[in-house]
Protein backbone atom coordinates (compact mmCIF):
# COMPACT_ATOMS: atom_id res chain seq x y z
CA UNK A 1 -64.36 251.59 94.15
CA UNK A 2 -60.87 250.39 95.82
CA UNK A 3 -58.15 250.66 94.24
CA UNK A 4 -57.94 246.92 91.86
CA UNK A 5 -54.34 245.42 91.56
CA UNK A 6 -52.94 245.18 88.12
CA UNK A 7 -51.37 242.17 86.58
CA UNK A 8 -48.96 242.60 83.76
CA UNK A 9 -47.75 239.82 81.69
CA UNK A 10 -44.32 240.12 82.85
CA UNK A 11 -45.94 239.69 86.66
CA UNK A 12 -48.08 237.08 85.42
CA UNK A 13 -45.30 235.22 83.97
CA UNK A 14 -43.12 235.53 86.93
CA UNK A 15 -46.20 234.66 89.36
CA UNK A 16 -46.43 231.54 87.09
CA UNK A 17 -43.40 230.16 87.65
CA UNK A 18 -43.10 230.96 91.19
CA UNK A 19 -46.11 228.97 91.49
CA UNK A 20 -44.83 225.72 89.68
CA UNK A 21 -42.12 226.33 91.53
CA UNK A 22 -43.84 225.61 94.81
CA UNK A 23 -45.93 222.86 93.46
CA UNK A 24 -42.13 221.37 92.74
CA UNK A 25 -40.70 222.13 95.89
CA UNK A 26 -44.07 220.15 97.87
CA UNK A 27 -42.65 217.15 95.87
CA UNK A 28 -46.60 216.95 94.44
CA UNK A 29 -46.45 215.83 90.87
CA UNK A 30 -50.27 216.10 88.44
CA UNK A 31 -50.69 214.08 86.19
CA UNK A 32 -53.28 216.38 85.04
CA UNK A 33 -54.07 220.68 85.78
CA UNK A 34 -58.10 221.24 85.30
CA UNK A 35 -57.91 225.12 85.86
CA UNK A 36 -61.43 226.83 86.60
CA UNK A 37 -62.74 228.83 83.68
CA UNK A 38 -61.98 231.57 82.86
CA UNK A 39 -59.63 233.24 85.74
CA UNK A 40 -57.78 230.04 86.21
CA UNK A 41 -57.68 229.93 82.50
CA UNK A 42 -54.02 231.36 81.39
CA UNK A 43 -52.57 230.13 85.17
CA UNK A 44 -53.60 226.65 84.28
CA UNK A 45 -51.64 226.51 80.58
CA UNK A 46 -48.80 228.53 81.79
CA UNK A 47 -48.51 226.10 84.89
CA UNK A 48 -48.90 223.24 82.75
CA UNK A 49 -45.85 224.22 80.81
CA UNK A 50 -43.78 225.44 83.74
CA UNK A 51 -44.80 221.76 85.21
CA UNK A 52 -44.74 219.20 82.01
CA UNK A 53 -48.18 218.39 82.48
CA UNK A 54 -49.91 218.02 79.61
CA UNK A 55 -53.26 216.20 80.34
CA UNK A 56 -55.89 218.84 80.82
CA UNK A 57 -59.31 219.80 81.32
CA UNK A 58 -61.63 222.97 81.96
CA UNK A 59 -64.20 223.26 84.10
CA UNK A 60 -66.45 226.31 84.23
CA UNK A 61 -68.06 227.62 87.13
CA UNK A 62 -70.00 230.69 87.43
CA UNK A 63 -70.06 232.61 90.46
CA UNK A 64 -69.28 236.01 90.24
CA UNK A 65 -71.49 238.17 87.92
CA UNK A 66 -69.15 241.31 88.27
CA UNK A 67 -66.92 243.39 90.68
CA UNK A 68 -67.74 242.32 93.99
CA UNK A 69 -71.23 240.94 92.97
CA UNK A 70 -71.40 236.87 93.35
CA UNK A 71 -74.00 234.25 93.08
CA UNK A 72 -75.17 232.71 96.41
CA UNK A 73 -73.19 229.35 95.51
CA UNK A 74 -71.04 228.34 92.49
CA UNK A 75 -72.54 226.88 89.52
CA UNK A 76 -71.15 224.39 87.60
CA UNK A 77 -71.42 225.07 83.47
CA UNK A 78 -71.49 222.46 81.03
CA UNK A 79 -69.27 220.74 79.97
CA UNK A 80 -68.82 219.23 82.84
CA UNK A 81 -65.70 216.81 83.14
CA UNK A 82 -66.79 213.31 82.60
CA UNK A 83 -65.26 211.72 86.09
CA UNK A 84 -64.11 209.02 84.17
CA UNK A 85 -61.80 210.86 82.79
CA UNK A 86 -60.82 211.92 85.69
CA UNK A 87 -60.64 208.55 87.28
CA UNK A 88 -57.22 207.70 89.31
CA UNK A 89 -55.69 210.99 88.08
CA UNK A 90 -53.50 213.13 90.41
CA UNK A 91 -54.50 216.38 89.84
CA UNK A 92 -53.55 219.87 90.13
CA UNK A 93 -56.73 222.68 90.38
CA UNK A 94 -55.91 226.20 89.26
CA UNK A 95 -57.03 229.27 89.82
CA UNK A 96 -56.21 233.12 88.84
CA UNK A 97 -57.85 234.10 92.62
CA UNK A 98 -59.37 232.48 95.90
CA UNK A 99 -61.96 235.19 97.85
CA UNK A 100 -64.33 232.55 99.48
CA UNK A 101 -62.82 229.43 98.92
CA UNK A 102 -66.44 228.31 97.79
CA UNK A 103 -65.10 227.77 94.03
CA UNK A 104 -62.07 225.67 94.90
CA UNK A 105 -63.88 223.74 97.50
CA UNK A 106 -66.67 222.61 95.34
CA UNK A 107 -64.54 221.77 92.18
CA UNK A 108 -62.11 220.39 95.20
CA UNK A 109 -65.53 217.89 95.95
CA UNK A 110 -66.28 217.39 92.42
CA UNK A 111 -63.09 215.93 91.85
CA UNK A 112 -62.16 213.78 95.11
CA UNK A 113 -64.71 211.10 94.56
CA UNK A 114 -62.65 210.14 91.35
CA UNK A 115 -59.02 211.17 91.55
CA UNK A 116 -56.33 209.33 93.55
CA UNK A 117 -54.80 212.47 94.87
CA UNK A 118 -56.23 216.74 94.36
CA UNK A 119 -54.79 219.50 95.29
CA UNK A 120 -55.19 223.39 94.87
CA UNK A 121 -53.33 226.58 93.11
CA UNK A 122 -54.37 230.22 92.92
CA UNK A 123 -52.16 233.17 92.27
CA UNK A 124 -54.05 235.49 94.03
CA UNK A 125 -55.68 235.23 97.34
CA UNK A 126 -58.00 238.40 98.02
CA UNK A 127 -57.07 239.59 100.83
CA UNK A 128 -60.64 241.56 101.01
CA UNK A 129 -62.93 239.24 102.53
């Protein structure tokens, strides 16, 4: 198995805030952070505090079943977001790490029919693929 980078908490703090601070500096401002369960979990509340955003929601997806083992697609898991909710919202997706793209580009769909503006954060991207 290859070697598997480690994350402390200091890192992930750090990584946290170097990622709201790049969501800052692109002068994009959510409204709301729906982070993908359960990497995008932590990233999503720490960037909502880094950011002031308070308004969020979770959306589970299942993809991968373990270490480099995935589904053919993403599946959605309930509860899903009611897009009402989500209606008009500007809205910040997070992540803990982008391999495919797959996950963030459906959730990315799921969203855009409904929001006024979406955009995308991860705090790894795997570099593997």
């Amino acid at each position: 198995m290859p070697d598997r980078e480690r994350l402390t908490y200091d890192d992930f703090g750090r990584a946290t805030r170097e990622l709201a601070q790049q969501v800052c500096d692109s002068s994009f401002v959510p409204g709301m952070v729906l982070p993908i369960e359960r990497g995008g979990f932590f990233p999503g509340a720490g960037l909502g505090y880094a950011l002031g955003v308070k308004n969020a929601f979770l959306m589970s997806v299942e993809f991968y079943t373990g270490i480099n083992e995935r589904l053919a697609l993403p599946v959605v898991l309930p509860p899903v977001p009611n897009k009402v909710d989500l209606s008009g919202a500007v809205v910040l997706i997070a992540n803990d790490v982008a391999d495919s793209g797959q996950t963030l580009k459906m959730v990315t769909e799921f969203c855009a029919e409904s929001v006024r503006e979406v955009r995308s954060v991860v705090l790894y991207k795997s570099l593997a693929r």
